[in-house]
PDB file of N, CA and C in Angstrom:
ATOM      1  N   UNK A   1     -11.474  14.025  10.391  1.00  0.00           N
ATOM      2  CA  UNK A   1     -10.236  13.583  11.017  1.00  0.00           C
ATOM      3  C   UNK A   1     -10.165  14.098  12.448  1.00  0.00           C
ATOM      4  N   UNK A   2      -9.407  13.538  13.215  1.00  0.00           N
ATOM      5  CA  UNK A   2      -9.459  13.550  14.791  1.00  0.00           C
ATOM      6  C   UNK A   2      -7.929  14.907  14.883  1.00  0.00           C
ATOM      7  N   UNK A   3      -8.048  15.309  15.846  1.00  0.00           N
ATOM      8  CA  UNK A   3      -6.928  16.135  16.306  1.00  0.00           C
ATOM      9  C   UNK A   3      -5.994  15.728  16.274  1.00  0.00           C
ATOM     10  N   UNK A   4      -5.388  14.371  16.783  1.00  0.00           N
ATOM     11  CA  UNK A   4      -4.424  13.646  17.114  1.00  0.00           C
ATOM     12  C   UNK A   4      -3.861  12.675  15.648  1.00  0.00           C
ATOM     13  N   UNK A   5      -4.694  13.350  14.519  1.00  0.00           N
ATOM     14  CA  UNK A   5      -3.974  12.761  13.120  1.00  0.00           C
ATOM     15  C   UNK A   5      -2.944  13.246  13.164  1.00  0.00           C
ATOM     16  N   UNK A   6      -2.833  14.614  13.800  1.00  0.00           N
ATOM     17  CA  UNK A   6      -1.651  15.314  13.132  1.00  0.00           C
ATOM     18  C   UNK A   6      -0.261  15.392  14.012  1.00  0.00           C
ATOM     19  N   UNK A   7      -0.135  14.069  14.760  1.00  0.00           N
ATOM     20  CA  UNK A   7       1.197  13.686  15.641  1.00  0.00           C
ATOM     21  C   UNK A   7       2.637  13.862  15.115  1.00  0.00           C
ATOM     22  N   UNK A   8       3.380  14.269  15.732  1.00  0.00           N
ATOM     23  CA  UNK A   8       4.487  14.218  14.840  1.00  0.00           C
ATOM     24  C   UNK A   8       5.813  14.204  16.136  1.00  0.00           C
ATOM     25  N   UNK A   9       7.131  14.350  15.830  1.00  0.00           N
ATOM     26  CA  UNK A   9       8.208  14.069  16.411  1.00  0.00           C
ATOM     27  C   UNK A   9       9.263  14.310  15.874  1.00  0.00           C
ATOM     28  N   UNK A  10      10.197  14.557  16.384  1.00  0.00           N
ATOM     29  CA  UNK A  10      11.913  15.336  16.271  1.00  0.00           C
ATOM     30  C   UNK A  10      12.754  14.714  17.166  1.00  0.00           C
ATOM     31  N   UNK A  11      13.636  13.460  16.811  1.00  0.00           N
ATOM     32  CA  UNK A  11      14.590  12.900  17.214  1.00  0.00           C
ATOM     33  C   UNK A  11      15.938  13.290  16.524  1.00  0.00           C
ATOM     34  N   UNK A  12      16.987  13.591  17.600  1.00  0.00           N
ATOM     35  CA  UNK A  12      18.352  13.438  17.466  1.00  0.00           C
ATOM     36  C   UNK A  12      19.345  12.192  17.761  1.00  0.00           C
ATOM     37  N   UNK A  13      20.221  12.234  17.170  1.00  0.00           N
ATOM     38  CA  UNK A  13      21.557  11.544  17.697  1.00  0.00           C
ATOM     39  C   UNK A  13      22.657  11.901  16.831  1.00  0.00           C
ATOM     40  N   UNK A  14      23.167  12.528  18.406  1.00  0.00           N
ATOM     41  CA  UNK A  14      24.828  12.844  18.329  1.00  0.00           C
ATOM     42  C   UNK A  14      25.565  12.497  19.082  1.00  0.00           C
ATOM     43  N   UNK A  15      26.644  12.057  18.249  1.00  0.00           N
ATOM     44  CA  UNK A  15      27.664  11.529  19.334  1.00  0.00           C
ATOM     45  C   UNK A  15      28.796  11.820  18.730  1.00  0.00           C
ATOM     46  N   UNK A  16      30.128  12.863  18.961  1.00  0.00           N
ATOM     47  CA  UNK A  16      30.736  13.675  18.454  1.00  0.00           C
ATOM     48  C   UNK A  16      32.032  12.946  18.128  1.00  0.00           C
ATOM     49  N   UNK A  17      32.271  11.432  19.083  1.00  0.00           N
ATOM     50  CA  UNK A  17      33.350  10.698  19.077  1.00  0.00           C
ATOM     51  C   UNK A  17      33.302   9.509  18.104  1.00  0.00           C
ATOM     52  N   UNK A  18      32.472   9.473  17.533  1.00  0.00           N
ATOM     53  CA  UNK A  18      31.946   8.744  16.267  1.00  0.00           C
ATOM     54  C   UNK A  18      31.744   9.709  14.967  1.00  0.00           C
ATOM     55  N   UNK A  19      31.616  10.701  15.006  1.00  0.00           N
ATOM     56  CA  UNK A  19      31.553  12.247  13.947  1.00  0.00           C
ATOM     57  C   UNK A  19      29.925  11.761  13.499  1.00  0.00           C
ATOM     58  N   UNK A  20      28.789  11.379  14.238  1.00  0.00           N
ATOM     59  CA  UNK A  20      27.154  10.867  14.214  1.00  0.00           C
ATOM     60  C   UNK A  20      26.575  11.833  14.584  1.00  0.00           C
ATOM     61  N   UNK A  21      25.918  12.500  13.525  1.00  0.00           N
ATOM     62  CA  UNK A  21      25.031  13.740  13.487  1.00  0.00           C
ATOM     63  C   UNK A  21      23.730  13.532  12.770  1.00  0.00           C
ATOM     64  N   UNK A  22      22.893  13.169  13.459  1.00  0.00           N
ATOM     65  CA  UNK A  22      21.392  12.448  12.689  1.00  0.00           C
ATOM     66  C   UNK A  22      20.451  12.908  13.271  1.00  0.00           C
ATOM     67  N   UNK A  23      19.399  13.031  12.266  1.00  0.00           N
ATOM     68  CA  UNK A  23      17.922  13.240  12.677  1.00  0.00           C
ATOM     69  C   UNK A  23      16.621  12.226  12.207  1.00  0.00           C
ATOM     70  N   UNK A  24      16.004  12.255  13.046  1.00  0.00           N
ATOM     71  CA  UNK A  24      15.006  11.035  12.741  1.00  0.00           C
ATOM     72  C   UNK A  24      13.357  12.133  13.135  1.00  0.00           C
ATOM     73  N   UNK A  25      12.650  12.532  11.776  1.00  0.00           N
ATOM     74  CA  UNK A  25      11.403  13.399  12.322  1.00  0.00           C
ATOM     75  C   UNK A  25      10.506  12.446  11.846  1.00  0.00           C
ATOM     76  N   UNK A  26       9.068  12.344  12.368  1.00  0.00           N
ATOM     77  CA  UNK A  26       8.318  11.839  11.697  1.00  0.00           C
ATOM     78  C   UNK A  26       6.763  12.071  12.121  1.00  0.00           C
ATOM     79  N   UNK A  27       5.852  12.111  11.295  1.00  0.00           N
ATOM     80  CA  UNK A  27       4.587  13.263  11.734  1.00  0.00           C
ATOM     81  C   UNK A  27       3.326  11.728  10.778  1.00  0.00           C
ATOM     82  N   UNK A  28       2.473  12.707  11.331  1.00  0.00           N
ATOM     83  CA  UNK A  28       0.962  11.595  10.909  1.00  0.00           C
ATOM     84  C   UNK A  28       0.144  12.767   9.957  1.00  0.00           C
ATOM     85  N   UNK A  29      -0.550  12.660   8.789  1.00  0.00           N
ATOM     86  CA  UNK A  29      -0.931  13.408   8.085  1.00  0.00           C
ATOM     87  C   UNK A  29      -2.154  12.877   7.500  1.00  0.00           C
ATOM     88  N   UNK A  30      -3.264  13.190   7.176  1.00  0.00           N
ATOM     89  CA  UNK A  30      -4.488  12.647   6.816  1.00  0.00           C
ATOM     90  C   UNK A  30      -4.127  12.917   5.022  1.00  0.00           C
ATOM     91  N   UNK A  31      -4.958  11.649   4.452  1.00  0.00           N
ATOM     92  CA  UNK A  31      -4.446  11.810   2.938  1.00  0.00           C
ATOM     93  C   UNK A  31      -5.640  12.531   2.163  1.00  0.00           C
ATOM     94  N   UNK A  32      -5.474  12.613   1.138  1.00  0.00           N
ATOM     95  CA  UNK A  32      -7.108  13.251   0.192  1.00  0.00           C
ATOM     96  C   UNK A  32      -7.951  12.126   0.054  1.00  0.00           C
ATOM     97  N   UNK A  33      -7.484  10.699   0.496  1.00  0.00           N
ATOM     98  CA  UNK A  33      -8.685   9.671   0.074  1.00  0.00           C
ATOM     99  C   UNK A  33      -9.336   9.329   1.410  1.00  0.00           C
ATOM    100  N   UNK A  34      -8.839  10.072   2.503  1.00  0.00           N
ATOM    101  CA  UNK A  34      -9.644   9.166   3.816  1.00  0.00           C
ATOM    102  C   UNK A  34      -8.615   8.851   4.557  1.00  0.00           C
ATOM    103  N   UNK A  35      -7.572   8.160   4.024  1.00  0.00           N
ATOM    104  CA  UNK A  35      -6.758   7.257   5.105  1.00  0.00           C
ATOM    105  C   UNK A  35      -5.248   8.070   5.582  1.00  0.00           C
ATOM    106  N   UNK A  36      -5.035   8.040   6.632  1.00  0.00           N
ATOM    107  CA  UNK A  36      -3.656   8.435   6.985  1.00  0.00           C
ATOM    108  C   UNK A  36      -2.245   7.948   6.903  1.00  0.00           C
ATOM    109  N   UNK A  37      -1.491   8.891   6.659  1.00  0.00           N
ATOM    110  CA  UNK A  37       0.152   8.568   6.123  1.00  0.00           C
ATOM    111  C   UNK A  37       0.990   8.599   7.472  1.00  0.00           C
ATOM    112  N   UNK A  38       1.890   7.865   7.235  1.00  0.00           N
ATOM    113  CA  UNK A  38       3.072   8.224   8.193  1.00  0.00           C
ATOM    114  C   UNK A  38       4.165   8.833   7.703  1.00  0.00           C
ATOM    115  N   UNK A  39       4.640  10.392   7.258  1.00  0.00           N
ATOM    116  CA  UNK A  39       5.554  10.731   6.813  1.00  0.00           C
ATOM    117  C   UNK A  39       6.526  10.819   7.503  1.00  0.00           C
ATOM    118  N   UNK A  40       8.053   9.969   7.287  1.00  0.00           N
ATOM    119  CA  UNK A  40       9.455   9.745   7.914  1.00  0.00           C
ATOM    120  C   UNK A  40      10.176  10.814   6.995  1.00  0.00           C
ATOM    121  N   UNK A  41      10.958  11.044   7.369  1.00  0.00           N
ATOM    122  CA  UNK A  41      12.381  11.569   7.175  1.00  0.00           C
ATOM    123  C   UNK A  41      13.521  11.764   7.810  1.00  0.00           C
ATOM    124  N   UNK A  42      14.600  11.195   7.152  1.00  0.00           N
ATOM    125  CA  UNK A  42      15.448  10.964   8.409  1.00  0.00           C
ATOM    126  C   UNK A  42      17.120  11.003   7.469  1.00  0.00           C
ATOM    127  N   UNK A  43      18.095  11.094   8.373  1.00  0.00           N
ATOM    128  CA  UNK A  43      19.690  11.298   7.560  1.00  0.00           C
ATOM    129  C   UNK A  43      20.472  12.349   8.242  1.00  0.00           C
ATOM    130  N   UNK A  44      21.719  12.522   7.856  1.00  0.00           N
ATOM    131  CA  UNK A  44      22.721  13.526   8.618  1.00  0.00           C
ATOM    132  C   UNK A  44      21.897  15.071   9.130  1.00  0.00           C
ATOM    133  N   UNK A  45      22.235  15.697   9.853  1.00  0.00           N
ATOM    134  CA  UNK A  45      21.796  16.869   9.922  1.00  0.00           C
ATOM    135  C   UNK A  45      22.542  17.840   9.604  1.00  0.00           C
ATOM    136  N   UNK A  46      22.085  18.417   8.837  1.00  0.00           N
ATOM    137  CA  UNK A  46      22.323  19.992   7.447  1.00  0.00           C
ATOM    138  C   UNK A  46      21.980  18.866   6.210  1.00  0.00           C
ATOM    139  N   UNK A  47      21.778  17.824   6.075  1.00  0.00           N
ATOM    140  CA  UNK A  47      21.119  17.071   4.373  1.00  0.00           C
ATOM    141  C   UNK A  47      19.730  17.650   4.598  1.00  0.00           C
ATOM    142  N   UNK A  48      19.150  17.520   3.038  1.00  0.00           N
ATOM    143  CA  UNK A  48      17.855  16.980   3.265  1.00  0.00           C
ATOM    144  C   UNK A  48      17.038  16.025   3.453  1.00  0.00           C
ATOM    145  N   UNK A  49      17.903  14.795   3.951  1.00  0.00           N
ATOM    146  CA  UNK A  49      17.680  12.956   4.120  1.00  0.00           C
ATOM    147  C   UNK A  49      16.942  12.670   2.873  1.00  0.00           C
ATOM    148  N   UNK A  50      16.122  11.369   3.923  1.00  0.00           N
ATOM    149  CA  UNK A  50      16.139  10.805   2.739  1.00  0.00           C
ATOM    150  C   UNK A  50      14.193  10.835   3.380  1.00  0.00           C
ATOM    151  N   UNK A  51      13.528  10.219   2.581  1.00  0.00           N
ATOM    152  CA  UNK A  51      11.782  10.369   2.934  1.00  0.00           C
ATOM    153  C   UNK A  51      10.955   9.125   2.272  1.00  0.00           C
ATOM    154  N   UNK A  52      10.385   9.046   3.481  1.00  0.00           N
ATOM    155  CA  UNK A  52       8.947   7.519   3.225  1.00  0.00           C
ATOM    156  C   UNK A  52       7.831   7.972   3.791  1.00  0.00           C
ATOM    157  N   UNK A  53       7.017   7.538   2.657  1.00  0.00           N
ATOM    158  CA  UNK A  53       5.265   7.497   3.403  1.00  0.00           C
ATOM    159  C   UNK A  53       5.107   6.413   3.305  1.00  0.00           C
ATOM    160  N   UNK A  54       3.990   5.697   4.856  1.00  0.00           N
ATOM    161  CA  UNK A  54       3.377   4.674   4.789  1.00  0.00           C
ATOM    162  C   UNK A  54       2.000   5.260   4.836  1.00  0.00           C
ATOM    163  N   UNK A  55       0.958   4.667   3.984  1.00  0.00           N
ATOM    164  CA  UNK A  55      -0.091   5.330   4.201  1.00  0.00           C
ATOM    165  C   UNK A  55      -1.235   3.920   5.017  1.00  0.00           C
ATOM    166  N   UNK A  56      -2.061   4.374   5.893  1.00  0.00           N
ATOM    167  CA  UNK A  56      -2.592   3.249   6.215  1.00  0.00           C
ATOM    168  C   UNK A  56      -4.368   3.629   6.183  1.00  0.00           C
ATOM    169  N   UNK A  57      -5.508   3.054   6.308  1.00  0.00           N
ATOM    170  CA  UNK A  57      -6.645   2.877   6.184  1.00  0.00           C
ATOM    171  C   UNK A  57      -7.180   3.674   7.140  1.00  0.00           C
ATOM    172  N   UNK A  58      -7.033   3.316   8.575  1.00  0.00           N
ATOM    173  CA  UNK A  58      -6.796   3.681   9.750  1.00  0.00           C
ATOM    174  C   UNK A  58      -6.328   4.723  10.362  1.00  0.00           C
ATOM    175  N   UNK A  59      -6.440   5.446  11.254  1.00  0.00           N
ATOM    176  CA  UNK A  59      -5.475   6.366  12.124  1.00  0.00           C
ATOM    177  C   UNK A  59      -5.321   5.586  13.322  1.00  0.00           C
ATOM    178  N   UNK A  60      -6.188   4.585  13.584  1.00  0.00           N
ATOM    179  CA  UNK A  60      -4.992   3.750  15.434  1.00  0.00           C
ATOM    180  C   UNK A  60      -4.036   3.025  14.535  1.00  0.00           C
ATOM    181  N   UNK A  61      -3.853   2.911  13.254  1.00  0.00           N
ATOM    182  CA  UNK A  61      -2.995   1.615  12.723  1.00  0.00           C
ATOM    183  C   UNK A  61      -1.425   2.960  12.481  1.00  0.00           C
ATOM    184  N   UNK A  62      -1.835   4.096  11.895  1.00  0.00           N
ATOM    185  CA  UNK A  62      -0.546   4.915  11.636  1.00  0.00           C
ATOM    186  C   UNK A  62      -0.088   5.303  12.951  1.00  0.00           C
ATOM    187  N   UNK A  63      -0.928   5.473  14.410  1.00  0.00           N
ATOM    188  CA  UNK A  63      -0.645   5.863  15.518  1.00  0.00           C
ATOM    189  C   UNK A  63       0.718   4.919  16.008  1.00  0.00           C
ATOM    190  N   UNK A  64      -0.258   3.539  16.037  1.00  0.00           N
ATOM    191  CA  UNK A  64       0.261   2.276  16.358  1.00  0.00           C
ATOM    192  C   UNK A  64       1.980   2.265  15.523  1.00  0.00           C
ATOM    193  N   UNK A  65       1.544   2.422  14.403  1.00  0.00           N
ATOM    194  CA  UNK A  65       3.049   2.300  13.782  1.00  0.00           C
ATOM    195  C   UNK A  65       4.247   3.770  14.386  1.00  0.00           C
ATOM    196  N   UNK A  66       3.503   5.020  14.366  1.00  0.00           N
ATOM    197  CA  UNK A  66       4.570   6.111  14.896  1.00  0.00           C
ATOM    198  C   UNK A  66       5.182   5.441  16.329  1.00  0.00           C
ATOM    199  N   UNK A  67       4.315   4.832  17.342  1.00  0.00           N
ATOM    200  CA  UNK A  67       4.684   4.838  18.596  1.00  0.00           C
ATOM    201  C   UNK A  67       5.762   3.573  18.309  1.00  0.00           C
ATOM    202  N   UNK A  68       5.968   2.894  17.405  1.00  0.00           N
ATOM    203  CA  UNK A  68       6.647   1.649  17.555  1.00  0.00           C
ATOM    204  C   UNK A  68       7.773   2.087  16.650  1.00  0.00           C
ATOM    205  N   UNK A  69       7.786   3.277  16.094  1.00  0.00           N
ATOM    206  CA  UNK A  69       8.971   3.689  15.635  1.00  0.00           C
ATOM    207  C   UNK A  69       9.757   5.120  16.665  1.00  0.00           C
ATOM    208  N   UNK A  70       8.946   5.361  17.305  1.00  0.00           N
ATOM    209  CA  UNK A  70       9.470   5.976  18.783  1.00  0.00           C
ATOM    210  C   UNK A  70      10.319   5.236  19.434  1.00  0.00           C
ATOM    211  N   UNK A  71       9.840   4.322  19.739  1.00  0.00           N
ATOM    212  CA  UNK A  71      10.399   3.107  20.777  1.00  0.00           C
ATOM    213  C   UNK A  71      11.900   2.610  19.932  1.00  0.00           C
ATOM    214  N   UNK A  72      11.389   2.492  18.800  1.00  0.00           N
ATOM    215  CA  UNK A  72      12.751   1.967  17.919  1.00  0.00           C
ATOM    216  C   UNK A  72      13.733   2.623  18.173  1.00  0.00           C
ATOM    217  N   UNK A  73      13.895   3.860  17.903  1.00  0.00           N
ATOM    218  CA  UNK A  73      14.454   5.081  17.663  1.00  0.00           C
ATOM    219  C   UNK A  73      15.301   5.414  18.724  1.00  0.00           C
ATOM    220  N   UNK A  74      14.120   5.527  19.946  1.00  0.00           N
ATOM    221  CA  UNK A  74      14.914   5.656  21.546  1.00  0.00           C
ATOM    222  C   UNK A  74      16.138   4.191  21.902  1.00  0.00           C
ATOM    223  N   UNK A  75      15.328   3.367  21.415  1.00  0.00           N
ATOM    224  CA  UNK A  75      16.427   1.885  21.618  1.00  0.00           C
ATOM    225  C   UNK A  75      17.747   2.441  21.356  1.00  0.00           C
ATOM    226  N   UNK A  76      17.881   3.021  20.349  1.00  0.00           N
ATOM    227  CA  UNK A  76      18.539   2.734  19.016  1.00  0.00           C
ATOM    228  C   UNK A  76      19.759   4.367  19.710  1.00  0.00           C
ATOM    229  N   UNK A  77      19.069   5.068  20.777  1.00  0.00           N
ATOM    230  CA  UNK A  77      20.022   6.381  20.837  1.00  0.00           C
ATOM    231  C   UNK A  77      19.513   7.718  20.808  1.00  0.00           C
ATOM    232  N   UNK A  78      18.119   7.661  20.145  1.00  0.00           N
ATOM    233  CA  UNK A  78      17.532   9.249  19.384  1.00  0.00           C
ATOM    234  C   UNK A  78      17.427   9.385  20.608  1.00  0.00           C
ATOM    235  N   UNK A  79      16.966  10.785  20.506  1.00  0.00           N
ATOM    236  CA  UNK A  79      16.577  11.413  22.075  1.00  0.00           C
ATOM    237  C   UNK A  79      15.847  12.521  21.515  1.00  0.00           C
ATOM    238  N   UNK A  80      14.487  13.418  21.991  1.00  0.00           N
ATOM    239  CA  UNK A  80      14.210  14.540  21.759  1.00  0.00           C
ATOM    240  C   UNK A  80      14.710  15.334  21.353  1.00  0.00           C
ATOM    241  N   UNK A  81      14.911  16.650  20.220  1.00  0.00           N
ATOM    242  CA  UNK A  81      15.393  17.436  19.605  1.00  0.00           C
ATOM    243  C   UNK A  81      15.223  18.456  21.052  1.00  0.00           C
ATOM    244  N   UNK A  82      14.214  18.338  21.313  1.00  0.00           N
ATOM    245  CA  UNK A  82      13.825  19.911  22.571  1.00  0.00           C
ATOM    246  C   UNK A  82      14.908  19.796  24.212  1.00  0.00           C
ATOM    247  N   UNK A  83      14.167  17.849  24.587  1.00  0.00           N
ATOM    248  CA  UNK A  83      15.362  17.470  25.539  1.00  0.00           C
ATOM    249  C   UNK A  83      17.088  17.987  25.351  1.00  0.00           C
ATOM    250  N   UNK A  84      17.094  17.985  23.896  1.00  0.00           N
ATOM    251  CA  UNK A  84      18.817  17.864  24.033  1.00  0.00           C
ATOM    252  C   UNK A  84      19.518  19.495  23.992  1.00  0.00           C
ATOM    253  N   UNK A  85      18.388  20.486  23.128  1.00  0.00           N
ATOM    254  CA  UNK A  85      19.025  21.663  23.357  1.00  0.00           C
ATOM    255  C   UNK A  85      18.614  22.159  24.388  1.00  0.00           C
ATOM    256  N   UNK A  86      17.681  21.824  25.530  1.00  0.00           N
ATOM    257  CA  UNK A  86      17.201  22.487  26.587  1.00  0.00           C
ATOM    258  C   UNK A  86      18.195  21.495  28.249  1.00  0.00           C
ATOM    259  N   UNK A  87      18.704  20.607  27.433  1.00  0.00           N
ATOM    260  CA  UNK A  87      19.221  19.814  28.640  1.00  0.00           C
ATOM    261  C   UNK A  87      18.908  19.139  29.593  1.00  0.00           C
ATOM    262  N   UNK A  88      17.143  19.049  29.342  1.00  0.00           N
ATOM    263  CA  UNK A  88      16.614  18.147  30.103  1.00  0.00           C
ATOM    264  C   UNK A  88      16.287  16.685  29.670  1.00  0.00           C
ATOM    265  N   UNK A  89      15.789  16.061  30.785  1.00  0.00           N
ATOM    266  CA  UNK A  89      15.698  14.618  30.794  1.00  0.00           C
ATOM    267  C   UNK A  89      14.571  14.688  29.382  1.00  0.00           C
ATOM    268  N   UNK A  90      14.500  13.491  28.877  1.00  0.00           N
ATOM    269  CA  UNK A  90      13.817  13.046  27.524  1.00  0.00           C
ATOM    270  C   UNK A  90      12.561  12.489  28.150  1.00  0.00           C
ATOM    271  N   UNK A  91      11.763  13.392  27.171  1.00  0.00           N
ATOM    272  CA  UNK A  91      10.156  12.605  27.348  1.00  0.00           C
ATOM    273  C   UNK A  91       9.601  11.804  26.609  1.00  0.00           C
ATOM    274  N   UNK A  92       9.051  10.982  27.636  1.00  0.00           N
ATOM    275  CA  UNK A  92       8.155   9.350  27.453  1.00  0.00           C
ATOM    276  C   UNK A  92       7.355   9.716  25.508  1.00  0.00           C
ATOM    277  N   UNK A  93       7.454   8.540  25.095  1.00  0.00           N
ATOM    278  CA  UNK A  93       6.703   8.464  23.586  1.00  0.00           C
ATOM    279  C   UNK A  93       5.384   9.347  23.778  1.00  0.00           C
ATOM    280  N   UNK A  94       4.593   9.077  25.061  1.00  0.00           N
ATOM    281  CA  UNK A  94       3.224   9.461  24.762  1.00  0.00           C
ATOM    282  C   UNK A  94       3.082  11.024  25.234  1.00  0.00           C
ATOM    283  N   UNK A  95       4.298  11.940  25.504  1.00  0.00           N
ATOM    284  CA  UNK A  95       4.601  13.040  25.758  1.00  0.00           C
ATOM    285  C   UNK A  95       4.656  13.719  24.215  1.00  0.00           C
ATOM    286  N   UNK A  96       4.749  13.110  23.418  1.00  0.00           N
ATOM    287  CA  UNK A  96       5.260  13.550  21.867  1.00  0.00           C
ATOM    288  C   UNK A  96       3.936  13.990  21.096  1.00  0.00           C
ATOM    289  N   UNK A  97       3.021  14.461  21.345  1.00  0.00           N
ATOM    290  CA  UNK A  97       2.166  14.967  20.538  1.00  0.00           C
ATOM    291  C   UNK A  97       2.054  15.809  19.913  1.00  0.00           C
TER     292      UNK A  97
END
């Protein structure tokens, strides 16, 4: 397995005037048969959410899928877990390694 199996990410969204306290993490993990997973987890923050694996054949195909659930995510509001308690600007998907 390559270095970069093991990608992963920590998205927030809060927005205090809506009472929206969410986390969206999600990491790349090599399986025992060869092929790599995409483990999600995601739901209020203090739960333990809720959790999906996609497992795929490939590692550009689980890459391919994390970065297009980055993009989702940012659409959608998430922002870096590190950006938001450090107060800086949010870094680009391919900053997330």
């Amino acid at each position: 397995m390559q270095q970069d199996d093991h990608r992963s990410f920590h998205l927030l969204r809060i927005d205090t005037g809506c009472n929206m306290h969410r986390f969206y993490t999600a990491s790349i993990q090599p399986t025992l048969f060869g092929g790599v997973s995409v483990i999600r987890n995601w739901g209020r923050i203090g739960s333990s959410g809720r959790m999906r694996i996609d497992t795929f054949d490939e590692a550009d195909q689980a890459n391919n899928a994390l970065d297009k659930l980055i993009r989702t995510k940012r659409r959608r509001g998430y922002r870096s877990a590190e950006a938001i308690a450090g107060g800086q600007s949010d870094a680009e998907p391919s900053d997330l390694n």
